[in-house]
Protein backbone atom coordinates (compact mmCIF):
# COMPACT_ATOMS: atom_id res chain seq x y z
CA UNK A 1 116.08 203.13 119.10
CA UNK A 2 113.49 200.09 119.42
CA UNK A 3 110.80 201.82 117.64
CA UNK A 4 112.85 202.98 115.24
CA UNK A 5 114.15 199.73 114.17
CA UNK A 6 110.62 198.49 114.41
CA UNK A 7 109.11 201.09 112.10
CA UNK A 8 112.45 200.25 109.39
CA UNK A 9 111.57 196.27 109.37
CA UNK A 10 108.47 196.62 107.43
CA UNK A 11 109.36 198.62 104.65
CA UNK A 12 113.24 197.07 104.54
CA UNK A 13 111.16 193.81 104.79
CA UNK A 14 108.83 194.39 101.94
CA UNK A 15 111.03 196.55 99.47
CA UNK A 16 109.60 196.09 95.74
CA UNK A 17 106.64 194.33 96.40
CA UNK A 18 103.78 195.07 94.76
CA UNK A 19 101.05 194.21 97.95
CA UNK A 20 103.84 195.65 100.38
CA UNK A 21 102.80 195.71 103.96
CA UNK A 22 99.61 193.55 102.92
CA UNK A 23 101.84 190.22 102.80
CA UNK A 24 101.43 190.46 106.82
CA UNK A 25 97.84 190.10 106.17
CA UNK A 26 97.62 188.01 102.95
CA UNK A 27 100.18 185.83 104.81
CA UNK A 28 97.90 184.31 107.51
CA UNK A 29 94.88 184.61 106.40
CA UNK A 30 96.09 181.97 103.68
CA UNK A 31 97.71 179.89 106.13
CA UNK A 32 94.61 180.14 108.51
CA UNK A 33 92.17 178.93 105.84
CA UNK A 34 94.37 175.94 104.90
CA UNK A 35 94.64 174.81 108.52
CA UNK A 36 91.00 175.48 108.77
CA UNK A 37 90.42 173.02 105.98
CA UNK A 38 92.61 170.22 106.63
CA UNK A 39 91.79 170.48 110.31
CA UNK A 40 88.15 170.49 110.22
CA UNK A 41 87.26 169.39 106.78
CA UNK A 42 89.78 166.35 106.31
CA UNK A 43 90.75 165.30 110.08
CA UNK A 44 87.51 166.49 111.27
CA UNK A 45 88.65 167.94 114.72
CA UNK A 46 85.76 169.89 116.01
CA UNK A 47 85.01 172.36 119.19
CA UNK A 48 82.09 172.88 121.05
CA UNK A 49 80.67 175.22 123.94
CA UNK A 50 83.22 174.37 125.86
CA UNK A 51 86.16 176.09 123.97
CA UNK A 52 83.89 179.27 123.69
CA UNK A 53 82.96 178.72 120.08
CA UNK A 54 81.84 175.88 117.56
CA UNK A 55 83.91 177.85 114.35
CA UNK A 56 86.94 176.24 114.56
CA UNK A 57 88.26 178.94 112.60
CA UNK A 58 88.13 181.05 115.22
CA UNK A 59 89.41 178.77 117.54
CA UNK A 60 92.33 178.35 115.76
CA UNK A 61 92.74 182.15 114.90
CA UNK A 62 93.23 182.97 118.79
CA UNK A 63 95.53 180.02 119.12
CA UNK A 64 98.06 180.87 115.88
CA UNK A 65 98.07 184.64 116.85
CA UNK A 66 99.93 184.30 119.56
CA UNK A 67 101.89 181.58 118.53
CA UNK A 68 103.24 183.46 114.89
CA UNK A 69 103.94 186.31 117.09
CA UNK A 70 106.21 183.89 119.50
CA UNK A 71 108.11 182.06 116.70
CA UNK A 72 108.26 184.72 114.41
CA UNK A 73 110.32 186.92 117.05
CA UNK A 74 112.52 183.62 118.17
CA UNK A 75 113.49 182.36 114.14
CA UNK A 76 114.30 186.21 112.84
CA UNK A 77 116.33 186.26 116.39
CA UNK A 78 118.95 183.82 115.33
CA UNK A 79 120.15 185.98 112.51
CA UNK A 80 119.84 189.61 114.47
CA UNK A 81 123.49 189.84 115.57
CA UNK A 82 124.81 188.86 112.08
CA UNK A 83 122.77 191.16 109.96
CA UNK A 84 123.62 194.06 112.01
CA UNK A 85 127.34 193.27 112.62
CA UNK A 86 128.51 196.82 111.72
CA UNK A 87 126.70 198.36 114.89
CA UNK A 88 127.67 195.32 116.64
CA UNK A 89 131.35 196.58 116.20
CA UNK A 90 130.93 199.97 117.73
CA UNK A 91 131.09 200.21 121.15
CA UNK A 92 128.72 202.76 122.09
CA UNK A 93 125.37 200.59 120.28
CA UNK A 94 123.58 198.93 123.01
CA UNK A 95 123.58 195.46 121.13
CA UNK A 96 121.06 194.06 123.49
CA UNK A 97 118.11 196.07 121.87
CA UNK A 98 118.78 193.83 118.50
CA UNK A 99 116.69 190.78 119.77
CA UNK A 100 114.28 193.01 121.13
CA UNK A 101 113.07 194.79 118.07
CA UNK A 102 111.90 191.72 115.53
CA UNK A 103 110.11 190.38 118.92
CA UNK A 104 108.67 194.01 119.11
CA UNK A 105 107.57 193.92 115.11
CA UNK A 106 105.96 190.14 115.09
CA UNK A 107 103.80 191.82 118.19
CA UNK A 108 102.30 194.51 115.77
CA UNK A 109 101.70 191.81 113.03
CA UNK A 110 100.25 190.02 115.44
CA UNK A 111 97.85 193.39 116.31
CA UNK A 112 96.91 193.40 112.83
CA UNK A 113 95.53 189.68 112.79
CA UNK A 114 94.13 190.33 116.25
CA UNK A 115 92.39 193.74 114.26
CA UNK A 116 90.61 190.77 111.56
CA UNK A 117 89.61 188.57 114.14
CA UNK A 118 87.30 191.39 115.63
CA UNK A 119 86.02 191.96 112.38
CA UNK A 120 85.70 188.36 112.13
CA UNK A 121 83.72 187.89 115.51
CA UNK A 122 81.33 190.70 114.95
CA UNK A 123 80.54 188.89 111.24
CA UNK A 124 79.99 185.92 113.41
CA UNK A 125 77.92 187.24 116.07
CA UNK A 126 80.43 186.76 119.07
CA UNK A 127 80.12 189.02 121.79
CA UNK A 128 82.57 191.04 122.86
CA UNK A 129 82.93 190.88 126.61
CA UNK A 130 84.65 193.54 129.29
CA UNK A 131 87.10 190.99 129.96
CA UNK A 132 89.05 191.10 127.01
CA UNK A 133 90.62 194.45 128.18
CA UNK A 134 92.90 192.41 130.43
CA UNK A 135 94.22 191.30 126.76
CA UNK A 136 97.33 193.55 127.31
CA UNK A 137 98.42 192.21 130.38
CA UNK A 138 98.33 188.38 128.72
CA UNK A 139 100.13 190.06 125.59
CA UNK A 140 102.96 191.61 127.82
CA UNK A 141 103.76 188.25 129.61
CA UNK A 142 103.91 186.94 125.48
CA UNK A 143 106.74 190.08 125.20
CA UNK A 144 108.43 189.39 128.60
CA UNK A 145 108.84 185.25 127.84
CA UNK A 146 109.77 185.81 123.74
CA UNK A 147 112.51 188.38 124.61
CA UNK A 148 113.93 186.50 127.33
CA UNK A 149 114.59 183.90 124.93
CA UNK A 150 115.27 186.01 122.08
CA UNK A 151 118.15 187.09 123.95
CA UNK A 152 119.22 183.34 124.76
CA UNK A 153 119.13 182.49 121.19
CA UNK A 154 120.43 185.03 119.76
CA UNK A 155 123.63 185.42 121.61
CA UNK A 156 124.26 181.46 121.36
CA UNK A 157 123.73 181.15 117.48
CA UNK A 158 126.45 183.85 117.50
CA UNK A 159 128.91 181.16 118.63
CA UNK A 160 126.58 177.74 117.49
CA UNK A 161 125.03 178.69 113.83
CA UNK A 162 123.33 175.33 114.05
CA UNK A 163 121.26 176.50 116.45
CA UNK A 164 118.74 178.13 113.84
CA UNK A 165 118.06 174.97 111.95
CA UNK A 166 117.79 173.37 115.45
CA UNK A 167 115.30 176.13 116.56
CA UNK A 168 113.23 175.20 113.54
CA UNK A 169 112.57 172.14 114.58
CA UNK A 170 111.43 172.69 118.05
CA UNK A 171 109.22 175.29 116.95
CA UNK A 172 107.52 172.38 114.50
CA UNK A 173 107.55 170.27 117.64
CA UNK A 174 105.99 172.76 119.62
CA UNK A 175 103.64 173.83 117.53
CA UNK A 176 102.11 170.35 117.29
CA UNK A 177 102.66 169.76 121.14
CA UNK A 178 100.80 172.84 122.21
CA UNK A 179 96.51 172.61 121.66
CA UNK A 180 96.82 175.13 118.89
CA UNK A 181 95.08 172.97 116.64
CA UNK A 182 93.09 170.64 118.80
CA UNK A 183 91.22 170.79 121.91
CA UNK A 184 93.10 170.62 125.01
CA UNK A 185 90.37 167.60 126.17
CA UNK A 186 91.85 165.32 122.93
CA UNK A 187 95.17 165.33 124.72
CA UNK A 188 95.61 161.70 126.83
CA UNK A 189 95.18 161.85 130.40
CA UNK A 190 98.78 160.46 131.12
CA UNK A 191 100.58 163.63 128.75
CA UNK A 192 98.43 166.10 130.65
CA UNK A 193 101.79 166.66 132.22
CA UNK A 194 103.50 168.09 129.82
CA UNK A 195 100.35 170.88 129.09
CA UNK A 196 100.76 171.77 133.14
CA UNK A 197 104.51 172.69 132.89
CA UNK A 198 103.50 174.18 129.08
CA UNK A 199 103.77 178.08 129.14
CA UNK A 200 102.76 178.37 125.52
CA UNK A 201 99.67 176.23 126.36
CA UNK A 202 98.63 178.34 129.36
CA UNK A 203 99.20 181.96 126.99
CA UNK A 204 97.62 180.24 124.06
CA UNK A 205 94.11 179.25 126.55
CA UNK A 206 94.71 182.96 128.14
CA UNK A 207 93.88 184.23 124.76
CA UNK A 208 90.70 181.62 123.95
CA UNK A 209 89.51 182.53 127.90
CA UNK A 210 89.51 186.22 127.57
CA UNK A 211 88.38 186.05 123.63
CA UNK A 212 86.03 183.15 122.77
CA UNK A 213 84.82 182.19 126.38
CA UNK A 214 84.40 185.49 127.96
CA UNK A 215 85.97 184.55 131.37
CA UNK A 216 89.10 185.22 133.09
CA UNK A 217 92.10 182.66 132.34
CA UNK A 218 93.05 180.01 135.06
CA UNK A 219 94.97 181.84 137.11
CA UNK A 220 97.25 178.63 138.25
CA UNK A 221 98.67 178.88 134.18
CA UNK A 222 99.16 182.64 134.27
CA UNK A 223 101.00 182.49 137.01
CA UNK A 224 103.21 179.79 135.47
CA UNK A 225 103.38 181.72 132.33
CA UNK A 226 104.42 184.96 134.46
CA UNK A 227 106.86 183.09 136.72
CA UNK A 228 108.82 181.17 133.67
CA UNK A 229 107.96 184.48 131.27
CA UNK A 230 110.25 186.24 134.88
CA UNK A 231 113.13 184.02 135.12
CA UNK A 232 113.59 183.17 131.43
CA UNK A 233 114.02 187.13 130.93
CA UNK A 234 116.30 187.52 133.90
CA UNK A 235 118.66 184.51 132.67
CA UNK A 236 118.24 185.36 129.07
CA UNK A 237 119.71 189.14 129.63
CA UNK A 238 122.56 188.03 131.45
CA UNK A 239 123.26 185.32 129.07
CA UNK A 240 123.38 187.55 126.10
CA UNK A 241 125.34 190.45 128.55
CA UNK A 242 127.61 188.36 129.49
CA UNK A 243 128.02 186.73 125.65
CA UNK A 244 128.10 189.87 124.20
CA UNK A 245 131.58 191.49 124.75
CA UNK A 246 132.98 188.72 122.54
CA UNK A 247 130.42 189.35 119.28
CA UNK A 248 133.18 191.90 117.53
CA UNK A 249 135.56 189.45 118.06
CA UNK A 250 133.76 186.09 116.37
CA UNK A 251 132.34 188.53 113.74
């Protein structure tokens, strides 16, 4: 039932436009080259060996991939429930499967931009090292973390609707707060803190380790990103479980 709500969103998603599925592509790319330019060119942030590359295009590529994919599934999860409040009504539709499915679809966008940043390496000259294979296991943690909050979200906005403007504005926060668009070494020695206990900060470096640097990821932030990815999906499935037998009736 996933998939098949998966292989719908596209084409209910892009209905009568003229590019169609392309958007996903044309989409980042665009967004990508302005960051590019006001990063590099006007604030002049640069990278060196040390993050794996000196194109801080990139750099940033392997840090928004991830990231779209995680916000994309969160923000579309606030408005799950109510756009498919006719199944929500029948008893026999496993409702928890809604949240799951736009977390499911912003993966496979994020395959295709992964798909252009290997054609973008190889234009480079970046080699492409064994240890990117472990790729998948870095990308299911990204799934385990995103749905467990999926499910979180989408359950409460059922009873709070503020909590989708709300949601926007962490993700701005966060966005900002995580080294997506800097260096890591930038960030003051005091608000190193807040990277440690940062779980989008240790998937987003997974990704440059494995990609641009050719080594294997600390292992201290995957297991943080496993261990919070763990418990946020436990809690966030009996949140929604335990939410969802009154949806019919607030619908």
């Amino acid at each position: 039932i996933i998939w098949s709500f998966v292989k719908r969103d596209p084409l209910a998603r892009y209905t009568g436009s003229t590019v169609g599925l392309f958007w996903s592509v044309i989409h980042p790319l665009i967004m990508l080259g302005l960051y590019t330019f006001v990063f590099s060119t006007i604030m002049k942030v640069r990278v060196g060996a040390s993050e794996g590359t000196e194109e801080f295009a990139l750099y940033l590529f392997c840090g928004l991939l991830p990231w779209n994919a995680f916000a994309e599934g969160l923000n579309r999860s606030t408005g799950v429930i109510f756009e498919n409040a006719n199944l929500i009504k029948r008893n026999v539709f496993p409702s928890e499967i809604l949240p799951v499915y736009p977390v499911i679809a912003g993966v496979v966008t994020e395959l295709i931009g992964f798909a252009i940043l290997v054609v973008a390496l190889l234009l480079t000259g970046h080699p492409m090292r064994p240890v990117m294979l472990l790729l998948p296991v870095i990308l299911l943690l990204q799934v385990v973390l995103t749905v467990g909050l999926a499910w979180i979200i989408a359950g409460t906005t059922v009873f709070i609707r503020d909590l989708g403007q709300m949601l926007g504005v962490m993700l701005t926060l966060g966005i900002f707060l995580t080294p997506i668009f800097y260096p890591p070494s930038v960030v003051p020695q005091g608000m190193r803190i807040f990277l440690a206990v940062n779980p989008m900060y240790a998937l987003v470096e997974a990704y440059r380790s494995l990609i641009l640097k050719g080594q294997f990821p600390e292992w201290g932030g995957v297991a943080l990103l496993a261990s919070i990815g763990a418990v946020v999906f436990l809690v966030g499935y009996r949140v929604f479980t335990r939410m969802q037998p009154a949806f019919a009736d607030v619908l």
